[in-house]
PDB file of N, CA and C in Angstrom:
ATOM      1  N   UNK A   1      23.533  19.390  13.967  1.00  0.00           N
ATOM      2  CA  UNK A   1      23.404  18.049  13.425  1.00  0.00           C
ATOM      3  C   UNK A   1      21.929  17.639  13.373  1.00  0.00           C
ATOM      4  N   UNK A   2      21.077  17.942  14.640  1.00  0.00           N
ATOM      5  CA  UNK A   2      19.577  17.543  14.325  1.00  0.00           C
ATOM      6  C   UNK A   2      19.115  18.313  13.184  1.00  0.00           C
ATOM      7  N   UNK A   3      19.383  19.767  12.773  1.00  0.00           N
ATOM      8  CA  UNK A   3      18.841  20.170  12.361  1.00  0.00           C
ATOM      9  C   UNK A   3      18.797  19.494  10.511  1.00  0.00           C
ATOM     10  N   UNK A   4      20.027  18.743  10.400  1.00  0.00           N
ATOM     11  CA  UNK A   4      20.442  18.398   8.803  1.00  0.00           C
ATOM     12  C   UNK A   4      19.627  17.154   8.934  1.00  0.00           C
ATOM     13  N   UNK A   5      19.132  16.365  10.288  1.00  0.00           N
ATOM     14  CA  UNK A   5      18.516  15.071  10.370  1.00  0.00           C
ATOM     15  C   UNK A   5      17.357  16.035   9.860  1.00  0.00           C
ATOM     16  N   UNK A   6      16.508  17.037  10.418  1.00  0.00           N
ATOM     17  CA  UNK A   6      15.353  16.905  10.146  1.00  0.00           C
ATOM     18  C   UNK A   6      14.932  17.830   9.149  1.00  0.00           C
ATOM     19  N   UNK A   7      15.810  18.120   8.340  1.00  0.00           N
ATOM     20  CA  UNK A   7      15.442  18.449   7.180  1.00  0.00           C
ATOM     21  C   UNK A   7      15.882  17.245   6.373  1.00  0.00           C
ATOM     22  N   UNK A   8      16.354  16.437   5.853  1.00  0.00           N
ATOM     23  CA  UNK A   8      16.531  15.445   5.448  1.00  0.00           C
ATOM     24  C   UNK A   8      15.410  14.702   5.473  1.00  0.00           C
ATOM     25  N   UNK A   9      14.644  14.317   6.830  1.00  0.00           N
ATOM     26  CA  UNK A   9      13.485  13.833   6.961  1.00  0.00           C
ATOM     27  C   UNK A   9      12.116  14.411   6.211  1.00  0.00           C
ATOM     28  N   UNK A  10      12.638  16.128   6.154  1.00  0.00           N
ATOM     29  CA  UNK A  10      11.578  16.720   5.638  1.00  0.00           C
ATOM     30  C   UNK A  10      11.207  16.416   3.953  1.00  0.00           C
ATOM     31  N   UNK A  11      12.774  16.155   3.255  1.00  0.00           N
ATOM     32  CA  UNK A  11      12.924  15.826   2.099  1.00  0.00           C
ATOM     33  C   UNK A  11      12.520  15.273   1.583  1.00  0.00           C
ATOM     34  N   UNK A  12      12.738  13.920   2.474  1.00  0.00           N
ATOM     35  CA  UNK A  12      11.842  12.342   2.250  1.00  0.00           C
ATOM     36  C   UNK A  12      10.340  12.615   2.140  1.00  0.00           C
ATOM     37  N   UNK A  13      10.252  13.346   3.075  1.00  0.00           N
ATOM     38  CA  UNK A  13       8.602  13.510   2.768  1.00  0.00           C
ATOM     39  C   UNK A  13       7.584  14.419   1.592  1.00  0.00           C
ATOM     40  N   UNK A  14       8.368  15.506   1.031  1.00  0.00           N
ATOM     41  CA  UNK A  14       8.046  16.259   0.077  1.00  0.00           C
ATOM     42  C   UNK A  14       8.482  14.901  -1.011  1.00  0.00           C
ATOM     43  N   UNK A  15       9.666  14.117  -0.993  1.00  0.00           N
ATOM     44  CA  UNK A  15       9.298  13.013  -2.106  1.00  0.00           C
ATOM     45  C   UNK A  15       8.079  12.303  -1.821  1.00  0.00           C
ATOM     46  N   UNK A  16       7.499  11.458  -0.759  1.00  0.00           N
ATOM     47  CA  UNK A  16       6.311  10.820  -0.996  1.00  0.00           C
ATOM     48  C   UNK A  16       5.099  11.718  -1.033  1.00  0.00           C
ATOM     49  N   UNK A  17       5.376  13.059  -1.031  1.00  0.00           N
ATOM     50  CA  UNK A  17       3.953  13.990  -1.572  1.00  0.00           C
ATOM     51  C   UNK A  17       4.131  14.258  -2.950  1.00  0.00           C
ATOM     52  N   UNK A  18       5.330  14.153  -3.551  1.00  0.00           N
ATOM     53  CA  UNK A  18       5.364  13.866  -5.198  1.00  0.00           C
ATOM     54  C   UNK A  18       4.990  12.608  -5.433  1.00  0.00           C
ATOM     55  N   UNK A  19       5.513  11.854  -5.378  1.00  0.00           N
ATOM     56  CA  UNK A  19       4.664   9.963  -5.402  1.00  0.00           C
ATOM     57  C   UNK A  19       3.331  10.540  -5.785  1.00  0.00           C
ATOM     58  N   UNK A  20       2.500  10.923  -4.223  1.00  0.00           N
ATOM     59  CA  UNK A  20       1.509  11.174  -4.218  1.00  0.00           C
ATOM     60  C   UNK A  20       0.536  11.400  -4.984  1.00  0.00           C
ATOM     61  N   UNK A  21       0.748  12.690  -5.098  1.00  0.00           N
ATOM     62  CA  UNK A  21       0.483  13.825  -5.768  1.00  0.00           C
ATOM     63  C   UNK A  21       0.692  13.612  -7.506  1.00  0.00           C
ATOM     64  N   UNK A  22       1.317  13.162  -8.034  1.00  0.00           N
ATOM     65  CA  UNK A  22       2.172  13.311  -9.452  1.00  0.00           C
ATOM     66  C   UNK A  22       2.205  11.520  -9.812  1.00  0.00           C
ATOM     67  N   UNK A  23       0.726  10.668  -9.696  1.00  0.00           N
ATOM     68  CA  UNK A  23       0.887   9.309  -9.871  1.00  0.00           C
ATOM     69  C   UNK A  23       1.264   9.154 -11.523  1.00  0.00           C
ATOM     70  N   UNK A  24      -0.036  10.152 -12.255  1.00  0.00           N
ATOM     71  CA  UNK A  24       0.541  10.112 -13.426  1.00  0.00           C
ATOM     72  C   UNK A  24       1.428  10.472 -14.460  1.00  0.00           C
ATOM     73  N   UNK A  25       2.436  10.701 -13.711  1.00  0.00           N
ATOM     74  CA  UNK A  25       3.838  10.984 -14.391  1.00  0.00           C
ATOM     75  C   UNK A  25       4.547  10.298 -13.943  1.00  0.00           C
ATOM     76  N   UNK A  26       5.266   9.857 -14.589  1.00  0.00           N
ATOM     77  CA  UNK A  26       6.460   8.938 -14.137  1.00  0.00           C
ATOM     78  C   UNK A  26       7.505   9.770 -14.036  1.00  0.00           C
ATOM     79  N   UNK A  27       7.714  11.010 -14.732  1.00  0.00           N
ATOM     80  CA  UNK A  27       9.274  11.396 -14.740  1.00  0.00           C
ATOM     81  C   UNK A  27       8.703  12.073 -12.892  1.00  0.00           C
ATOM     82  N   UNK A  28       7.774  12.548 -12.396  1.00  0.00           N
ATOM     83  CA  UNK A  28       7.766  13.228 -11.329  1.00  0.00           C
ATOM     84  C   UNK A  28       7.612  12.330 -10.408  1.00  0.00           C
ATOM     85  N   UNK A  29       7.017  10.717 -10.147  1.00  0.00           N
ATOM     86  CA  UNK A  29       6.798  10.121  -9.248  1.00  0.00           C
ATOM     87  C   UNK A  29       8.546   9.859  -9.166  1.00  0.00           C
ATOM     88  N   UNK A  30       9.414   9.866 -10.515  1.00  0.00           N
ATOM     89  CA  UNK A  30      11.229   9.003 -10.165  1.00  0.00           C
ATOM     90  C   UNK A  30      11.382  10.659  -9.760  1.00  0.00           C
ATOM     91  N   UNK A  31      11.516  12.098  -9.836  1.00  0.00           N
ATOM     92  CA  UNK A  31      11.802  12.488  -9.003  1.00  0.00           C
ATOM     93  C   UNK A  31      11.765  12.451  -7.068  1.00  0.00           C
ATOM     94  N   UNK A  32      10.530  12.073  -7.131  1.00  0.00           N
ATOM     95  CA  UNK A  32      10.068  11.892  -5.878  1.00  0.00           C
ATOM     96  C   UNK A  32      10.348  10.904  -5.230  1.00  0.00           C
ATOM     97  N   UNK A  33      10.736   9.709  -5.946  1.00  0.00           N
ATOM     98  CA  UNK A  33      11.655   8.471  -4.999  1.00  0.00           C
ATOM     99  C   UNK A  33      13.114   9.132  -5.179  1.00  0.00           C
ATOM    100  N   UNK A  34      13.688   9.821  -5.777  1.00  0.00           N
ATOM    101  CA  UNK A  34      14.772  10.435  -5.371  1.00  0.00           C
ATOM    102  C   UNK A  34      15.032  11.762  -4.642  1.00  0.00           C
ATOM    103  N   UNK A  35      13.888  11.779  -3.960  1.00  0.00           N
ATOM    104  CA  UNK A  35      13.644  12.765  -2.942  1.00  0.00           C
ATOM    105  C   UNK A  35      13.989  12.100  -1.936  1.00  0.00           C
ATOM    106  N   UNK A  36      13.310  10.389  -1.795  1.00  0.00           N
ATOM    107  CA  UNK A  36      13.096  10.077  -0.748  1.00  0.00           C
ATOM    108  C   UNK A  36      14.371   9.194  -0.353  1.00  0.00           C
ATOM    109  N   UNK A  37      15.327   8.824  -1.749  1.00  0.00           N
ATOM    110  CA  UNK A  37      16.855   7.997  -1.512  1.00  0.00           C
ATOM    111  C   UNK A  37      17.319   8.622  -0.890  1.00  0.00           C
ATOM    112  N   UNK A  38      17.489  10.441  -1.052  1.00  0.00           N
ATOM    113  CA  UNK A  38      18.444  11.115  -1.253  1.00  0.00           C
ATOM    114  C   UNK A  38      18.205  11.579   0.532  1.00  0.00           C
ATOM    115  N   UNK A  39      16.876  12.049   0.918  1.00  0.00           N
ATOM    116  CA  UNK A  39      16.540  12.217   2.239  1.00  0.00           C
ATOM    117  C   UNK A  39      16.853  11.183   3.512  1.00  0.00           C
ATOM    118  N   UNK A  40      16.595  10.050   2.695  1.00  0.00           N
ATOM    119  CA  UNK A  40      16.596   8.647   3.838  1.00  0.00           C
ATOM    120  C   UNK A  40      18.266   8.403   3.872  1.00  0.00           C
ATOM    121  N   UNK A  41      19.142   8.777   3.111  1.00  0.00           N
ATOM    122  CA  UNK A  41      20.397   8.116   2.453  1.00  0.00           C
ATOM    123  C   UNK A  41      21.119   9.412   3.928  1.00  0.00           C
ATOM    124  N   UNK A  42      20.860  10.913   3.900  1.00  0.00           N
ATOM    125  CA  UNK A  42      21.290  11.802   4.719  1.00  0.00           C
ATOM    126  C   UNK A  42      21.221  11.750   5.867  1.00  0.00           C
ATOM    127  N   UNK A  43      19.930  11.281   6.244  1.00  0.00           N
ATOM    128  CA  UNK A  43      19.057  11.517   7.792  1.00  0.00           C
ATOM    129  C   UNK A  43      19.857   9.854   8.217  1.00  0.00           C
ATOM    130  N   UNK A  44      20.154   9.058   7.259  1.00  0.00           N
ATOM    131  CA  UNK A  44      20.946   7.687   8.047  1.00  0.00           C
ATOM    132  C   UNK A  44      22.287   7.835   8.578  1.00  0.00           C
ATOM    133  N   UNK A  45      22.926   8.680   7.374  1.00  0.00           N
ATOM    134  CA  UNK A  45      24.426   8.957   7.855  1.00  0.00           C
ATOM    135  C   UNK A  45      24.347   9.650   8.732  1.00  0.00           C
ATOM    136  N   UNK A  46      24.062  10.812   8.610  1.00  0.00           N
ATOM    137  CA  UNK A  46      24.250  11.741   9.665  1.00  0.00           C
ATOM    138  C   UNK A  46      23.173  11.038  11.395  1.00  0.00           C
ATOM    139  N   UNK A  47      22.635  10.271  11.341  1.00  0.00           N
ATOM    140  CA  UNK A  47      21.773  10.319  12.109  1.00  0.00           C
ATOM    141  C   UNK A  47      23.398   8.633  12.779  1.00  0.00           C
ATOM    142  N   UNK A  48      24.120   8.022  11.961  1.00  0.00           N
ATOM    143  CA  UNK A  48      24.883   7.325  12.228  1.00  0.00           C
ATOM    144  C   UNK A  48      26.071   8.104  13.030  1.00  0.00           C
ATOM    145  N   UNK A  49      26.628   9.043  12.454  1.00  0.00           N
ATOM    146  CA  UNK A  49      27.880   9.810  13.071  1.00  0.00           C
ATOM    147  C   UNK A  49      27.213  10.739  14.251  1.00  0.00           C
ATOM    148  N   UNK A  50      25.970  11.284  14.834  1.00  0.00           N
ATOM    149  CA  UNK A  50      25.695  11.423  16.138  1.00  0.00           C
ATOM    150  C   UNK A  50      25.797  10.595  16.760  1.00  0.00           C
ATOM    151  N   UNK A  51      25.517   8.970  16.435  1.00  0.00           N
ATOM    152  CA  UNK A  51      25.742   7.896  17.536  1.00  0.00           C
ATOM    153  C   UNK A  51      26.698   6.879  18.034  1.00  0.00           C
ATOM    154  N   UNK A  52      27.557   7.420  16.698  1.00  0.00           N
ATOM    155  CA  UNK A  52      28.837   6.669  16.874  1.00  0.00           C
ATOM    156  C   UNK A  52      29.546   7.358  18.099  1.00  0.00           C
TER     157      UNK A  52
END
């Protein structure tokens, strides 16, 4: 279970190094906030059902 938290976390973060990285593109900065929905959206659930 940690291990799907912290790759999830890792996800999020390869999205804000697209942000980053890729300001002038838009189609790559909306990949990269859907790096970071899709990472933050995993690492919550799963990080919810360890503590339930």
């Amino acid at each position: 279970m940690l291990k799907v938290i912290a790759s999830a976390v890792i996800l999020a973060i390869l999205g804000i190094l697209f942000i980053a990285y890729n300001q002038h593109d838009s189609r790559m900065v909306g990949f990269g906030w859907f790096l970071v929905a899709i990472g933050a959206m995993v690492a919550g659930v799963f990080t919810y059902l360890m503590l339930k």
